[in-house]
N, C-alpha and C. Protein backbone atom coordinates (compact mmCIF):
# COMPACT_ATOMS: atom_id res chain seq x y z
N UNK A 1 27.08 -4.11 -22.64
CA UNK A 1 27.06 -5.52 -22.93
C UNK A 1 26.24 -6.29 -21.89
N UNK A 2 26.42 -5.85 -20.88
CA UNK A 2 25.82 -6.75 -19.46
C UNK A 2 24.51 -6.32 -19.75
N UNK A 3 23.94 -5.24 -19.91
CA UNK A 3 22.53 -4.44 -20.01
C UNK A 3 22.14 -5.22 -21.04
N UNK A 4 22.26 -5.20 -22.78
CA UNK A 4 21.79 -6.04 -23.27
C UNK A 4 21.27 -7.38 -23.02
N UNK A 5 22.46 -7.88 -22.06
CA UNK A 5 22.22 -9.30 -21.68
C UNK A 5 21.04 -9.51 -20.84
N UNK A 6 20.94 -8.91 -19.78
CA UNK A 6 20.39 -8.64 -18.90
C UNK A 6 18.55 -8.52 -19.28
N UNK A 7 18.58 -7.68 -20.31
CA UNK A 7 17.20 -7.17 -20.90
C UNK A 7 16.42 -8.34 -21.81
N UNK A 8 17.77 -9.37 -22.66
CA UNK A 8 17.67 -10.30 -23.12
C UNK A 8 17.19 -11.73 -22.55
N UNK A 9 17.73 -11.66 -21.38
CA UNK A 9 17.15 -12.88 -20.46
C UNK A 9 16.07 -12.35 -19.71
N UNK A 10 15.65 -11.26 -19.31
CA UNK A 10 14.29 -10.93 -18.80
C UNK A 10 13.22 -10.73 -19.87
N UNK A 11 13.59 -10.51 -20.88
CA UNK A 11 12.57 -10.20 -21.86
C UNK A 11 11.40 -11.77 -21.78
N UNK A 12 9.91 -11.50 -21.28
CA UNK A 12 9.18 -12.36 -21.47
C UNK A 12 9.26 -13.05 -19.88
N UNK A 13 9.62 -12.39 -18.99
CA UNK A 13 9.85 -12.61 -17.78
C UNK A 13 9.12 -11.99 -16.60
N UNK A 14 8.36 -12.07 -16.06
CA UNK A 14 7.16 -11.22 -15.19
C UNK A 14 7.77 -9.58 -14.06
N UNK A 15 9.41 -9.84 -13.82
CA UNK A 15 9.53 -8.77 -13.55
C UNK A 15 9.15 -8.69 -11.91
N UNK A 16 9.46 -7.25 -11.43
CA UNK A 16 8.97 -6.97 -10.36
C UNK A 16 7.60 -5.92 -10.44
N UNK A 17 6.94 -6.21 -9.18
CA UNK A 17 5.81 -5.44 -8.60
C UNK A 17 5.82 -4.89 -7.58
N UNK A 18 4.45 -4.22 -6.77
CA UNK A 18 4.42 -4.69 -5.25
C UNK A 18 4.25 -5.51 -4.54
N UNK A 19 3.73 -6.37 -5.28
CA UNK A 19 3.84 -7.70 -4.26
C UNK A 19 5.64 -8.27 -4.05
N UNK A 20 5.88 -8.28 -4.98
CA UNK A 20 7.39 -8.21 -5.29
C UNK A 20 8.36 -7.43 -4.28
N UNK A 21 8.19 -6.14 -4.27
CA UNK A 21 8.72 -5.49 -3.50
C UNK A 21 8.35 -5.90 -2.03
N UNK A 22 7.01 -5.90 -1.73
CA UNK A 22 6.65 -5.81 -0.36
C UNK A 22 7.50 -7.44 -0.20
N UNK A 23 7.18 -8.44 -0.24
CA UNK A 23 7.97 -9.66 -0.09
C UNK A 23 9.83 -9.37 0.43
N UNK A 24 10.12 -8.87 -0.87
CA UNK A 24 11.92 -8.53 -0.57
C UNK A 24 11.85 -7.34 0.41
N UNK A 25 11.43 -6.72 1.21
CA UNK A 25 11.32 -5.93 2.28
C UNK A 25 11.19 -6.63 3.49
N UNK A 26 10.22 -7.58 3.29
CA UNK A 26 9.57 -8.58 4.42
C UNK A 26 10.69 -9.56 4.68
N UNK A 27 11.37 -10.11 3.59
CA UNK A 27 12.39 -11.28 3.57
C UNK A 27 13.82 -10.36 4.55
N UNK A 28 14.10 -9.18 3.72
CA UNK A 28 15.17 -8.47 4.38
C UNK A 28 15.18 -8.19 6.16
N UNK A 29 14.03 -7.72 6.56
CA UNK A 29 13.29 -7.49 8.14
C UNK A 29 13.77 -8.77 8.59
N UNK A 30 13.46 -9.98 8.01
CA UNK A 30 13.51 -11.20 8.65
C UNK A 30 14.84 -11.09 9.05
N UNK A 31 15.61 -11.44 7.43
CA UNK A 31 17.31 -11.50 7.89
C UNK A 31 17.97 -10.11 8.64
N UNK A 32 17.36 -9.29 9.37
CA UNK A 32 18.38 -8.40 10.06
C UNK A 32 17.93 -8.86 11.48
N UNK A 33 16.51 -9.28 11.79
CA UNK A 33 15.95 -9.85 12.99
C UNK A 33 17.30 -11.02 13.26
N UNK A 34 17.30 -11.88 12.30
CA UNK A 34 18.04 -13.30 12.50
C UNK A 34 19.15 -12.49 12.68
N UNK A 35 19.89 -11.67 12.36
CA UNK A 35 21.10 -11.49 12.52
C UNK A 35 21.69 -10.87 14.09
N UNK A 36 20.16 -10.18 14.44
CA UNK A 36 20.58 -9.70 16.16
C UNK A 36 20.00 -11.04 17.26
N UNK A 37 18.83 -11.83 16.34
CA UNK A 37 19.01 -12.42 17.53
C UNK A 37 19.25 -13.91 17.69
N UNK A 38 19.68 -14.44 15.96
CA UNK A 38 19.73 -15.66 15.74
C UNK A 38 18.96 -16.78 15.75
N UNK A 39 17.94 -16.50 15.85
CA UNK A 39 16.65 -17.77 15.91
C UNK A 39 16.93 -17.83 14.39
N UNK A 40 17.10 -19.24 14.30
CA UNK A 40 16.82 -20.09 13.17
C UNK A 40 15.67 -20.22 11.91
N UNK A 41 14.73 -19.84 12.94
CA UNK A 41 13.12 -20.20 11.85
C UNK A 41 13.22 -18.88 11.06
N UNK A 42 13.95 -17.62 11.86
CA UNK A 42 13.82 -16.44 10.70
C UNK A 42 14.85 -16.51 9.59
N UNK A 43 15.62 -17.64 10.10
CA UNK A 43 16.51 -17.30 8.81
C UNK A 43 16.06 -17.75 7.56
N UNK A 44 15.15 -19.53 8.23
CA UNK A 44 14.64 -20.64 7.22
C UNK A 44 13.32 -19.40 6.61
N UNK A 45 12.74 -18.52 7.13
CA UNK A 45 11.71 -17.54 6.48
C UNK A 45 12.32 -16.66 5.44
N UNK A 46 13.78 -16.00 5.97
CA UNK A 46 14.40 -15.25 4.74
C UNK A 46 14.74 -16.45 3.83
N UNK A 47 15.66 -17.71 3.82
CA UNK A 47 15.73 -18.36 2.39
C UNK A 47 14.45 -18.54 1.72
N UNK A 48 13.26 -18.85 2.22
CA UNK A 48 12.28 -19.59 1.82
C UNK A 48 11.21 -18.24 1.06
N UNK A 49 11.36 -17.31 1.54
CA UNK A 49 10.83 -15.73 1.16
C UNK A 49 11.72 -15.52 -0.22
N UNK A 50 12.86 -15.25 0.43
CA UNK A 50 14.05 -15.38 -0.84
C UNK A 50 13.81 -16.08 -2.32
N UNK A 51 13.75 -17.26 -1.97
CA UNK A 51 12.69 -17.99 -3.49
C UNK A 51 12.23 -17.68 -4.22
N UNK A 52 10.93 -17.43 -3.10
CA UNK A 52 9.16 -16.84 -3.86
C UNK A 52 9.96 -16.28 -4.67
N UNK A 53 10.50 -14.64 -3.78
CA UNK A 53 10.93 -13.40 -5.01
C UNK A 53 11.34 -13.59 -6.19
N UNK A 54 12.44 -14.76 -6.21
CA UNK A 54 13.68 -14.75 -7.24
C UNK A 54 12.44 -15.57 -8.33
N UNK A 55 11.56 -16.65 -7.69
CA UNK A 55 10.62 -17.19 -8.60
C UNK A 55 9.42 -16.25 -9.33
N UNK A 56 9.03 -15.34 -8.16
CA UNK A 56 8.00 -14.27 -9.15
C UNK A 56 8.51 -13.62 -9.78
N UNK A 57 10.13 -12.91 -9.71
CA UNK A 57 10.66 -12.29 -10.76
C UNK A 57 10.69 -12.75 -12.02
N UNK A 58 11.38 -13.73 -12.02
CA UNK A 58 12.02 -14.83 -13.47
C UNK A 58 10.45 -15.47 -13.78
N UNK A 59 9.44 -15.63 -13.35
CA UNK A 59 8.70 -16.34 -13.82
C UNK A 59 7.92 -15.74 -15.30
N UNK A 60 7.31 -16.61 -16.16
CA UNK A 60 6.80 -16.50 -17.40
C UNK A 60 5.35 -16.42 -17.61
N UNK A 61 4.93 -17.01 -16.47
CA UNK A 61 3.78 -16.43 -15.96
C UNK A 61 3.25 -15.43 -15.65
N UNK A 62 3.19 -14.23 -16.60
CA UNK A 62 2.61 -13.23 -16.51
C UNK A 62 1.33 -13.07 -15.86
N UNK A 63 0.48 -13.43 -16.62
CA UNK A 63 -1.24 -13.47 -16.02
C UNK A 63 -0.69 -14.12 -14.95
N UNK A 64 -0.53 -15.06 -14.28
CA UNK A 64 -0.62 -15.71 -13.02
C UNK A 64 -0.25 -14.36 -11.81
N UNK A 65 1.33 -14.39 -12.07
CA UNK A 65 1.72 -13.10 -11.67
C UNK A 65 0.78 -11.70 -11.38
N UNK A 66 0.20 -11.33 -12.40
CA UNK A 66 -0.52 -10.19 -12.55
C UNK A 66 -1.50 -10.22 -11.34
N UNK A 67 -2.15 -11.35 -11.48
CA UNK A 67 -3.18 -11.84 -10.65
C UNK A 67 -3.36 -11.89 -8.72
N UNK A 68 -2.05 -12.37 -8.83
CA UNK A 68 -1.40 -12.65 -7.27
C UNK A 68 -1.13 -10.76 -7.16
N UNK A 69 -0.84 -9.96 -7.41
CA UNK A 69 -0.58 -8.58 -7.52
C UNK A 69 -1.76 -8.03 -7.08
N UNK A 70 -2.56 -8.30 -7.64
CA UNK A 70 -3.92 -7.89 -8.20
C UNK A 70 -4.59 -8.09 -6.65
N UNK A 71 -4.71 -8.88 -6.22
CA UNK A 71 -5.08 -9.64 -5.10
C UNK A 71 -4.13 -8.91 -3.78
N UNK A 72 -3.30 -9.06 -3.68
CA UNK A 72 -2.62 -8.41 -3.06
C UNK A 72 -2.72 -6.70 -2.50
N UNK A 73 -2.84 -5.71 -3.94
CA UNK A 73 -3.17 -4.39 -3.98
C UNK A 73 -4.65 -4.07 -3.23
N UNK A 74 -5.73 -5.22 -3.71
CA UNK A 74 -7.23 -5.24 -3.33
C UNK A 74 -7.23 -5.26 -1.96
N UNK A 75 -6.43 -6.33 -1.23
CA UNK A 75 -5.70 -6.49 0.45
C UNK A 75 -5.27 -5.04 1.03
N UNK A 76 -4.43 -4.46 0.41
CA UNK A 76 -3.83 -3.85 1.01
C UNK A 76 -4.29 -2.39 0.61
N UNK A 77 -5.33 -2.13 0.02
CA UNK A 77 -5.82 -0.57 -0.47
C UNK A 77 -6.44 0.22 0.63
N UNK A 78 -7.23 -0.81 1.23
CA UNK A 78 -8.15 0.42 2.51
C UNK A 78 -6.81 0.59 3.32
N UNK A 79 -5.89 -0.09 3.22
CA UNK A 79 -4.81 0.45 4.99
C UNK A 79 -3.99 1.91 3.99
N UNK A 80 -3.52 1.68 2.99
CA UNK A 80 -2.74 2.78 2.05
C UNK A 80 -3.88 3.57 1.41
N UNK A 81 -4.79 3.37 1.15
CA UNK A 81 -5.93 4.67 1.32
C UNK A 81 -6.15 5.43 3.03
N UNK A 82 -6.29 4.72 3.94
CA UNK A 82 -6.62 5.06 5.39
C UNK A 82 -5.31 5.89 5.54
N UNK A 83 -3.96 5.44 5.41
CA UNK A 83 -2.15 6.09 5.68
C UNK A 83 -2.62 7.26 4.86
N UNK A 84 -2.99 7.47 3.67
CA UNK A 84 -2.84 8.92 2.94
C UNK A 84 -3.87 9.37 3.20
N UNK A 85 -4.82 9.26 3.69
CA UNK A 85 -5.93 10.42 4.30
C UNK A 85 -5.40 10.98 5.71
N UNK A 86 -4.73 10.31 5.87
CA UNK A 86 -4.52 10.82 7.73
C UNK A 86 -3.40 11.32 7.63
N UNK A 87 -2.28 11.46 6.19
CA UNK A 87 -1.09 12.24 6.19
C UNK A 87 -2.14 13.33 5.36
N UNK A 88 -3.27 13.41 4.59
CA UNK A 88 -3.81 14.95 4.30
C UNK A 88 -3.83 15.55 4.94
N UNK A 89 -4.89 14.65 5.96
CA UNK A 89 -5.56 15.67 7.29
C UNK A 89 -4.48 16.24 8.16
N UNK A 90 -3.23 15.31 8.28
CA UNK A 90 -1.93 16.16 9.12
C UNK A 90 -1.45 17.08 8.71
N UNK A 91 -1.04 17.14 7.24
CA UNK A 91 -0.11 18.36 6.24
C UNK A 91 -1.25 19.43 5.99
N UNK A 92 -2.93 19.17 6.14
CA UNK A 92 -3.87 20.42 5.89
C UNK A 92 -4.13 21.51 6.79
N UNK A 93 -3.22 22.47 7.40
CA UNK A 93 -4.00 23.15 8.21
C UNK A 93 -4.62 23.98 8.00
N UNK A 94 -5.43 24.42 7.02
CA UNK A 94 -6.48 25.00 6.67
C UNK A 94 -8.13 24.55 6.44
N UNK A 95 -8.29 23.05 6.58
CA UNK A 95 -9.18 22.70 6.72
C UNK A 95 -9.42 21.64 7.24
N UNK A 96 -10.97 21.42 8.01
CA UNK A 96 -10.93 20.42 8.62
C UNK A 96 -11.66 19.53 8.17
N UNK A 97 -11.91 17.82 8.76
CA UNK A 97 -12.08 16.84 7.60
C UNK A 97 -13.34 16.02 8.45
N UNK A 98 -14.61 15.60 7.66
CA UNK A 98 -15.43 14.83 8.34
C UNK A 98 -15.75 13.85 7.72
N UNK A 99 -16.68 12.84 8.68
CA UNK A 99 -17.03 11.79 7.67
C UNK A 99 -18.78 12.09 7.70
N UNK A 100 -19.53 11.75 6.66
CA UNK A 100 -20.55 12.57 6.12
C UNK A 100 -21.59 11.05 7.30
N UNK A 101 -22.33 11.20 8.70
CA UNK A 101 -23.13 10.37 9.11
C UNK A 101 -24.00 9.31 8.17
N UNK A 102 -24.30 9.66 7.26
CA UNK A 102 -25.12 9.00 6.59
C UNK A 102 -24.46 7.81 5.24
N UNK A 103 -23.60 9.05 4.68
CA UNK A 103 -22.64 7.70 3.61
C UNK A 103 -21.33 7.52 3.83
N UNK A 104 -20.67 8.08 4.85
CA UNK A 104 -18.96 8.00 5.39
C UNK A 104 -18.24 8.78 4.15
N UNK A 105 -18.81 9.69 3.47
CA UNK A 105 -17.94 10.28 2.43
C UNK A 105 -16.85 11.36 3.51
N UNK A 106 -16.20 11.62 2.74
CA UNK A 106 -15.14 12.00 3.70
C UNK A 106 -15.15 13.75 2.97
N UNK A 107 -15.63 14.65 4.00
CA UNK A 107 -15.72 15.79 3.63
C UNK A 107 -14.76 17.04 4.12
N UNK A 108 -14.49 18.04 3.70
CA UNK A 108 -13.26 18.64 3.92
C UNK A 108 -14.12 20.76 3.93
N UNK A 109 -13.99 20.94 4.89
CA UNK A 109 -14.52 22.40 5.38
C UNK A 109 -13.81 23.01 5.97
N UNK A 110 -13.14 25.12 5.49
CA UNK A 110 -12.80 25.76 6.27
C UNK A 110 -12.47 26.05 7.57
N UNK A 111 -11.00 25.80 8.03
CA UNK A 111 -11.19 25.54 9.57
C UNK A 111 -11.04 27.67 10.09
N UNK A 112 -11.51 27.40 11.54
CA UNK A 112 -11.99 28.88 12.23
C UNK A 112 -13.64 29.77 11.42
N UNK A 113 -14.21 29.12 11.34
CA UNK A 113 -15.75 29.33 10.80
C UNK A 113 -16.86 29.20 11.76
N UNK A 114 -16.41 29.17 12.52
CA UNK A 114 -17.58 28.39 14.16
C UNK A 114 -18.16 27.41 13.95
N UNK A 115 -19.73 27.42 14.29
CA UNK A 115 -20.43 26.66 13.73
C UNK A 115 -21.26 26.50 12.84
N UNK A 116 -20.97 25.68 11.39
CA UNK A 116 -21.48 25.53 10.55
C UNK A 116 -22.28 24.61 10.17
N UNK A 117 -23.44 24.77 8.95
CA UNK A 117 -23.91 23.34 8.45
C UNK A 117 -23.38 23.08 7.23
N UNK A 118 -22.76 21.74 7.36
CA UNK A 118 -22.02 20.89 6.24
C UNK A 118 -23.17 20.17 5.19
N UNK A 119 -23.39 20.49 4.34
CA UNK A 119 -24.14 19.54 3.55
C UNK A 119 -23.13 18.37 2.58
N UNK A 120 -23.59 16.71 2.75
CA UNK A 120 -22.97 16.25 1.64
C UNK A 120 -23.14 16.22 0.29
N UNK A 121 -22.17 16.33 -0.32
CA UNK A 121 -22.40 16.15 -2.02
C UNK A 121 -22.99 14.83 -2.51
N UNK A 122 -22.06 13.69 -2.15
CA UNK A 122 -22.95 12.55 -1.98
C UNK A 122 -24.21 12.46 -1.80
N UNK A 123 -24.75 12.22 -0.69
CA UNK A 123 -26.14 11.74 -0.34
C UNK A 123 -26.85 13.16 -0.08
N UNK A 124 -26.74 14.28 0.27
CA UNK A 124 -27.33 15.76 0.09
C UNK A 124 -27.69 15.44 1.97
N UNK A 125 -26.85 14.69 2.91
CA UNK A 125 -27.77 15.08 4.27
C UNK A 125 -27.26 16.16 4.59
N UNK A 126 -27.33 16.62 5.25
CA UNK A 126 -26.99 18.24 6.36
C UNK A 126 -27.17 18.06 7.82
N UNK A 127 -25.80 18.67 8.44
CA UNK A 127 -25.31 18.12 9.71
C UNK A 127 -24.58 19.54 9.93
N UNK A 128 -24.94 19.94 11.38
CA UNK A 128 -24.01 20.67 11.71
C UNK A 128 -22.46 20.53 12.32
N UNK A 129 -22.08 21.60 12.34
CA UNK A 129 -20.10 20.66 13.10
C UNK A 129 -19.40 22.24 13.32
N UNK A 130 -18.54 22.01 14.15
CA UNK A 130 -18.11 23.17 14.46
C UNK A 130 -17.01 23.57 13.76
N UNK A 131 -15.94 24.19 13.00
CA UNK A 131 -14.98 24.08 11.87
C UNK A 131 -13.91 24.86 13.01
């Protein structure tokens, strides 16, 4: 009964995202800060954070919504592209990882091989490197 209801009043309702999420993460940090050390302005940041969320959820503004997301993901792609290349290169120990001098393609070669020449697929330069 509650589920129906529930699905019924969100239906046509923008829902959550990541921007969504990252916000109610950011709002929560605030209120556990305020709670050890009581400064005021973090609390007025968790109600006022608090809002946004409850407003980008319920809102009807889809496209608007979508958009602010959109914008957001574009922000935040080179740091969460940069985090999962550098957890490859940690979890790979079988090969090692370069960036190609000429176009920064990011290339990946047999490690214990001595010294080799790497050619890129990209731009075709050739560079030696030690594996």
């Amino acid at each position: 009964m509650i589920r129906g209801f529930l699905q019924r009043f969100m239906y046509g309702r923008y829902g959550w995202d990541q921007l969504g999420l990252f916000l109610m993460v950011l709002c929560w940090i605030f209120y556990l800060v305020f709670f050890f050390t009581g400064w005021l302005v973090l609390d007025l940041l968790f109600v006022a954070l608090w809002v946004v969320v409850l407003y980008r959820m319920f809102s009807r503004q889809i496209a608007k919504r979508q958009a602010e997301n959109r914008r957001f993901l574009q922000l935040v792609h080179p740091i969460t592209q940069k985090v999962r290349m550098m957890r490859t290169i940690y979890r790979d120990k079988e090969h090692r990882y370069f960036r190609c001098p000429n176009c920064g393609q990011q290339l990946r070669v047999p490690r214990g091989k001595g010294r080799i020449t790497v050619t890129c697929r990209s731009c075709g330069v050739s560079f030696e490197q030690k594996s």
